[in-house]
C-alpha atoms as a PDB file:
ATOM      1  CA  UNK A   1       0.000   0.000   0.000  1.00  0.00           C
ATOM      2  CA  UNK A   2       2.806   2.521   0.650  1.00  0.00           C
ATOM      3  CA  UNK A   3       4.275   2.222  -2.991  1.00  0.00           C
ATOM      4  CA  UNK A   4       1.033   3.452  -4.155  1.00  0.00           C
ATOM      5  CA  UNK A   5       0.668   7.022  -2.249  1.00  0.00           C
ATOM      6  CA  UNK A   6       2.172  10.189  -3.781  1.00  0.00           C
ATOM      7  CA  UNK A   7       3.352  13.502  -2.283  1.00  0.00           C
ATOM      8  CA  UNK A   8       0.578  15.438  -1.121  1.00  0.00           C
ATOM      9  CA  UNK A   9      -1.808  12.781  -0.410  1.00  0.00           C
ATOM     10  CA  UNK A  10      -4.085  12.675   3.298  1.00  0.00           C
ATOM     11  CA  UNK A  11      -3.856   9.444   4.319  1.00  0.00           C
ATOM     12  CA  UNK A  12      -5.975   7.818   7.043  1.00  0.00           C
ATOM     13  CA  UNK A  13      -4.193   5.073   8.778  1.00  0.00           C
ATOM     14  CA  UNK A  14      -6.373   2.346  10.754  1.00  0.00           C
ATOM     15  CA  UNK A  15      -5.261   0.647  13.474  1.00  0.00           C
ATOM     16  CA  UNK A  16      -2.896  -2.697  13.564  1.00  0.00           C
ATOM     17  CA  UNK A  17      -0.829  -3.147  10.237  1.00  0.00           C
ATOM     18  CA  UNK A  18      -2.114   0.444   8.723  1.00  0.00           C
ATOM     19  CA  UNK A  19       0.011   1.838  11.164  1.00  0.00           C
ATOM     20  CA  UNK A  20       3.228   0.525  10.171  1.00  0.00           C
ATOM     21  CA  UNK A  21       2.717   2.215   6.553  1.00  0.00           C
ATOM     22  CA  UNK A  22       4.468   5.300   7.322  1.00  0.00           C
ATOM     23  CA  UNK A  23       7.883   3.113   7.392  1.00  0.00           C
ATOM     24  CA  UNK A  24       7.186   2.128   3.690  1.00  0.00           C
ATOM     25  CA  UNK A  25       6.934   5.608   2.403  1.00  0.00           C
ATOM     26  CA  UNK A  26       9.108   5.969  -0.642  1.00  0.00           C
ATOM     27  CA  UNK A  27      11.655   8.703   0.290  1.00  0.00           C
ATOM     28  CA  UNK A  28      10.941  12.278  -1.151  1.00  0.00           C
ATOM     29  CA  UNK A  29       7.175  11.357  -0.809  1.00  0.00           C
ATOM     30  CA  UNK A  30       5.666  13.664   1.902  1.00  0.00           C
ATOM     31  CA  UNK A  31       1.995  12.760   3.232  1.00  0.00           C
ATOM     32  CA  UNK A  32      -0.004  14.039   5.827  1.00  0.00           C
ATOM     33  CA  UNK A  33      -1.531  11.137   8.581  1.00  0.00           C
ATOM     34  CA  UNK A  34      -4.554  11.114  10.116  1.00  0.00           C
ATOM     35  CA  UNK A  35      -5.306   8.543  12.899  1.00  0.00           C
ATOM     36  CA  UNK A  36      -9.045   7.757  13.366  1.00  0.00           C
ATOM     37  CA  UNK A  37      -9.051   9.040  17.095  1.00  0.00           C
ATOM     38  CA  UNK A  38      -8.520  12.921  15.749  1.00  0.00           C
ATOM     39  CA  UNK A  39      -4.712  14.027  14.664  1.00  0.00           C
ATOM     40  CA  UNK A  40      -4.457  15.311  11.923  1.00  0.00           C
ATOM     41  CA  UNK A  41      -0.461  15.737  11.186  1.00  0.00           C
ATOM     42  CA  UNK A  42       0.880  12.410  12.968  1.00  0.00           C
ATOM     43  CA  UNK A  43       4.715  11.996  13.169  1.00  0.00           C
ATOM     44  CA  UNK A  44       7.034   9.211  14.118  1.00  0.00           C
ATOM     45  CA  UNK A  45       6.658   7.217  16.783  1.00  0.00           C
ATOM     46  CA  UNK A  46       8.751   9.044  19.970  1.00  0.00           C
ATOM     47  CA  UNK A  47      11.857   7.734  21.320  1.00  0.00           C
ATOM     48  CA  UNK A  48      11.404   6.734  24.971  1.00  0.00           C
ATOM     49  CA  UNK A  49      12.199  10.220  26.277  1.00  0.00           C
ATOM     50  CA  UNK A  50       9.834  12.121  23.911  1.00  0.00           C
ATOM     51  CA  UNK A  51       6.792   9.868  25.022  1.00  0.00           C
ATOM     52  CA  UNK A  52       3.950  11.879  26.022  1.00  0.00           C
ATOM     53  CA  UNK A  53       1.218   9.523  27.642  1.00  0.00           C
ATOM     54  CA  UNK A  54      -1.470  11.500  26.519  1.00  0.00           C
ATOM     55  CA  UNK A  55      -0.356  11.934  23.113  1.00  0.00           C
ATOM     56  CA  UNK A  56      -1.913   8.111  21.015  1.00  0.00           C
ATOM     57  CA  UNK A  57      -3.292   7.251  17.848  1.00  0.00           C
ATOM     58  CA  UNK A  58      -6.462   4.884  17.265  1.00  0.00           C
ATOM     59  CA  UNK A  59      -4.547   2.130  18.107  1.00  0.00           C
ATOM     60  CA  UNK A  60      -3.374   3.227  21.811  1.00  0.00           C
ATOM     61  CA  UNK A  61      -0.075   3.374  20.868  1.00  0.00           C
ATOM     62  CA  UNK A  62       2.134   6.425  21.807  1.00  0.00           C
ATOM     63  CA  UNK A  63       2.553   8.861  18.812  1.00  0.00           C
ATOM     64  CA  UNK A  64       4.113  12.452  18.252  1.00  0.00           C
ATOM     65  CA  UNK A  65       2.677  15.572  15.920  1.00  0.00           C
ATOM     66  CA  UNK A  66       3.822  17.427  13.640  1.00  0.00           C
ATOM     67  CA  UNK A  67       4.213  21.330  13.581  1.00  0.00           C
ATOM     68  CA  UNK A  68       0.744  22.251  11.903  1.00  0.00           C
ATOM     69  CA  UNK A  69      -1.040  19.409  13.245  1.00  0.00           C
ATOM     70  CA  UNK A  70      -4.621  19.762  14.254  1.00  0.00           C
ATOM     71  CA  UNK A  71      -6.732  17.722  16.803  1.00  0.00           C
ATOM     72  CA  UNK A  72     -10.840  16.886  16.985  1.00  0.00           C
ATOM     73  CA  UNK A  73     -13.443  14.379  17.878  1.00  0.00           C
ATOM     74  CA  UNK A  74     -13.183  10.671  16.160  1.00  0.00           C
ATOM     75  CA  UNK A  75     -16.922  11.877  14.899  1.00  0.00           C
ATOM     76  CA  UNK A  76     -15.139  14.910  12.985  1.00  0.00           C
ATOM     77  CA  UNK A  77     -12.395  12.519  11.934  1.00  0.00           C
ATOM     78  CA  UNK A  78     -14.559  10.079  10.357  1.00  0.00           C
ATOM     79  CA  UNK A  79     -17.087  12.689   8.463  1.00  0.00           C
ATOM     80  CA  UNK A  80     -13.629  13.963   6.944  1.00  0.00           C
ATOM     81  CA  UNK A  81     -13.271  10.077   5.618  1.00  0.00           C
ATOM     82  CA  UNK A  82     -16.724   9.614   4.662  1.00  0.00           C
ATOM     83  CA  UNK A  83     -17.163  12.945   3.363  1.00  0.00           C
ATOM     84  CA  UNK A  84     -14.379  12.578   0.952  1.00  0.00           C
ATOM     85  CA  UNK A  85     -11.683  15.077   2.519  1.00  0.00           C
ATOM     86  CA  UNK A  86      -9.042  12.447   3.508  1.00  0.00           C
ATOM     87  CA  UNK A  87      -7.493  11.056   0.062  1.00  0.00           C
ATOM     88  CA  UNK A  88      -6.877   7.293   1.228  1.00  0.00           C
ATOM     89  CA  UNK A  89      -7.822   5.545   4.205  1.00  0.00           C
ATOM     90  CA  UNK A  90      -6.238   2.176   4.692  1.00  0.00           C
ATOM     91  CA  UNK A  91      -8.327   0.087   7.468  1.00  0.00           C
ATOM     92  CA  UNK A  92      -6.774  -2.651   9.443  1.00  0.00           C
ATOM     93  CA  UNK A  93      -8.387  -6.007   8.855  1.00  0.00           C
ATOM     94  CA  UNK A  94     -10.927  -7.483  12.431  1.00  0.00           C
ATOM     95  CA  UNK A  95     -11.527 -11.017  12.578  1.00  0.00           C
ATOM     96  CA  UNK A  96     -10.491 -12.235   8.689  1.00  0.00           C
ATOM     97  CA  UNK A  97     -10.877 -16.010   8.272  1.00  0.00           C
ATOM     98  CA  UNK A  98      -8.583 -17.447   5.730  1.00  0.00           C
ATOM     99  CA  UNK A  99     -11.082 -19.619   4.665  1.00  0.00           C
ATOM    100  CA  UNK A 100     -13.236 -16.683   4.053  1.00  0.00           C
ATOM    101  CA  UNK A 101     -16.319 -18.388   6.125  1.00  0.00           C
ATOM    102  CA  UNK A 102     -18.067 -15.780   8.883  1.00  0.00           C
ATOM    103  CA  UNK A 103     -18.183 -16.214  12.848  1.00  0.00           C
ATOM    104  CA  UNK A 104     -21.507 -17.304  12.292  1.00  0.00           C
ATOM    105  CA  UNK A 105     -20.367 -20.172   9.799  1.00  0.00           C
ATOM    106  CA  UNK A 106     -22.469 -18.931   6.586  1.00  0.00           C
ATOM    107  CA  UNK A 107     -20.268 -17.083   3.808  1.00  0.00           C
ATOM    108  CA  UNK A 108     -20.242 -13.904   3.640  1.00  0.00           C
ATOM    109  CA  UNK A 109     -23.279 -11.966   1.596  1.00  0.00           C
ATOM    110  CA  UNK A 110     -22.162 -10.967  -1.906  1.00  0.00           C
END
């Protein structure tokens, strides 16, 4: 998924493997990352004395901002997915069978 954005882009990055994205980033390319919680402007992950406790993305996990970035509600944050502001969200994956077959045992509806 990371070979396919392009400078410029807003990207929305789910939680679990979407997060790890930003390490895939061709160098040169410059996007701006959104976590589902309400930061707009993400950074790196901090180094273990820049961690601020209070400072996570949608996946709990301990994040840092970038100069710019902006913070609201998760409703806010998912009207700008839904409403077509954000230019690529990439979801994490809940409860994928590899045999494709529900929880409930019937295959999914088509």
């Amino acid at each position: 998924m990371a070979a396919e954005l392009y400078d410029g882009q807003y990207v929305n990055l789910g939680i679990g493997l979407p997060t790890l994205v930003p390490n895939y980033v061709e160098s040169g390319v410059h996007v701006v990352l959104q976590s589902e919680n309400g930061i707009l402007g993400v950074g790196p992950y901090p180094y273990d004395d820049e961690v601020d406790v209070d400072l996570i993305n949608a996946g709990k996990e301990t994040v840092t901002v970038l100069p710019g970035a902006s913070f609201f509600d998760s409703a806010l944050s998912f009207g700008m997915i839904r409403g077509g502001h954000i230019d690529v969200a990439i979801l994490g994956a809940m409860q994928v069978s590899t045999s494709g077959i529900w929880r409930t045992g019937r295959s999914p509806a088509r």
